[in-house]
C-alpha atoms as a PDB file:
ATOM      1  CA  UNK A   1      69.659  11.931 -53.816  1.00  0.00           C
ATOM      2  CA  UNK A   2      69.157  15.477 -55.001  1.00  0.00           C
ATOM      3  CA  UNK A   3      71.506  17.548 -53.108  1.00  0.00           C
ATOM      4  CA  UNK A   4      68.861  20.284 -53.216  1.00  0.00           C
ATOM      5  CA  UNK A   5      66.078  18.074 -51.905  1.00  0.00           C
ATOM      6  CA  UNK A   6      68.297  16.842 -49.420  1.00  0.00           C
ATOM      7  CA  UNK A   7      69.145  20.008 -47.978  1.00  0.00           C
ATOM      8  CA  UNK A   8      65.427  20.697 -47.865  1.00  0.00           C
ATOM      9  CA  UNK A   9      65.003  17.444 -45.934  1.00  0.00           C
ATOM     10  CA  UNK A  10      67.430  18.085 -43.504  1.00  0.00           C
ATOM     11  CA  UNK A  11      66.282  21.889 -42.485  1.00  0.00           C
ATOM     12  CA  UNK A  12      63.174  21.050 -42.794  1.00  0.00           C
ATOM     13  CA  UNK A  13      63.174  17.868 -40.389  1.00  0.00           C
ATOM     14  CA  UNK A  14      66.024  18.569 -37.945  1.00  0.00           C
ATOM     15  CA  UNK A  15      64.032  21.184 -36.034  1.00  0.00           C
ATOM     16  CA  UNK A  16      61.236  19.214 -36.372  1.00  0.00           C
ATOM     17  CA  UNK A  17      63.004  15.908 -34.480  1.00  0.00           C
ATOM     18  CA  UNK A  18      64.783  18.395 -32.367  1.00  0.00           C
ATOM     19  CA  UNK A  19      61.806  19.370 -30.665  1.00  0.00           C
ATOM     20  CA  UNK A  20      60.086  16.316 -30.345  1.00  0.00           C
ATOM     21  CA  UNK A  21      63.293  15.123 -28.474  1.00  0.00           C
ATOM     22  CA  UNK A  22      63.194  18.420 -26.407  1.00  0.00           C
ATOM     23  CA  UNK A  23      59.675  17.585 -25.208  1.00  0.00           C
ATOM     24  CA  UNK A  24      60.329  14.269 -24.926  1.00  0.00           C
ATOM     25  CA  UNK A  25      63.388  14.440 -21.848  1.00  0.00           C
ATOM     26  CA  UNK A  26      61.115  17.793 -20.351  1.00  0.00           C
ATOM     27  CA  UNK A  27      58.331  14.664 -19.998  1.00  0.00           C
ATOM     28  CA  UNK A  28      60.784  12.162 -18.809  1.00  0.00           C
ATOM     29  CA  UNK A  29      62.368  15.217 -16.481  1.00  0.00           C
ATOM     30  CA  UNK A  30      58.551  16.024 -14.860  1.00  0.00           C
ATOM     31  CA  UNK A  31      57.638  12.658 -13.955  1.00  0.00           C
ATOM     32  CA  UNK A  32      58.103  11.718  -9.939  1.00  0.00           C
ATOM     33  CA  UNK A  33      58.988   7.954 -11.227  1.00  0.00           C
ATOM     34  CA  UNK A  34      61.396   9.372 -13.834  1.00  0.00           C
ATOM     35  CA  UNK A  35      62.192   6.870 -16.474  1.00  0.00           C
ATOM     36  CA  UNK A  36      65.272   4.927 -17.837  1.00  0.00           C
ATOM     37  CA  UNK A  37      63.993   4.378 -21.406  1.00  0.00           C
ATOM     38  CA  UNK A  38      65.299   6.308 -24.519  1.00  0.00           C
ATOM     39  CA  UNK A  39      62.895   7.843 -27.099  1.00  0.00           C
ATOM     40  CA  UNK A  40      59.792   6.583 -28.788  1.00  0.00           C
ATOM     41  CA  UNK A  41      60.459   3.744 -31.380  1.00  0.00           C
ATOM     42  CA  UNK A  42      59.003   6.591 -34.122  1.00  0.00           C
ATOM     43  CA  UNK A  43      61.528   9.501 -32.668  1.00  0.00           C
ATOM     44  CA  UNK A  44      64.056   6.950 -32.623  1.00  0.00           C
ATOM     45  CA  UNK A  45      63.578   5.847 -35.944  1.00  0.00           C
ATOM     46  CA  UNK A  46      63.068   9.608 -37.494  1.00  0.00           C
ATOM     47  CA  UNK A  47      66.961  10.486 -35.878  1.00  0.00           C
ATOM     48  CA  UNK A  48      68.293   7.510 -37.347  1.00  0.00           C
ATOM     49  CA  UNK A  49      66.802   7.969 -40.826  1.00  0.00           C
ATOM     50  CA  UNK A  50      67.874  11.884 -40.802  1.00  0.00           C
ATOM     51  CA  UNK A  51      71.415  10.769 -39.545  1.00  0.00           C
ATOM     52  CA  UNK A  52      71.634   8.562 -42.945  1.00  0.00           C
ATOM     53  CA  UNK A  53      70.306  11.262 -45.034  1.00  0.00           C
ATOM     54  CA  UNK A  54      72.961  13.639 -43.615  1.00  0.00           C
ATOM     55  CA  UNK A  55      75.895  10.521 -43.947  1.00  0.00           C
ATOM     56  CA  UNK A  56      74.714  10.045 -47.712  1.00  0.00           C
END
């Protein structure tokens, strides 16, 4: 990959997936229930495909 492109990737994304995981656990925080699940399958699968951007 492009190293340029992949920088844009990356600081253009990470904020992006860090706030969806942000407001994701302040959800999981509110609810009276709570909840022992991890992220959505999509969130999940947008950390793991940034983590192998970074790795490459």
């Amino acid at each position: 990959m492009n190293p340029e492109l992949k920088a844009r990737i990356i600081k253009t994304f990470e904020p992006i997936i860090e706030q969806a995981m942000w407001r994701e656990d302040e959800v999981r925080n509110g609810m009276d229930s709570g909840s022992t699940g991890g992220y959505s399958h999509e969130l999940t699968n947008a950390i793991n495909l940034l983590e192998e951007i970074k790795r490459e």
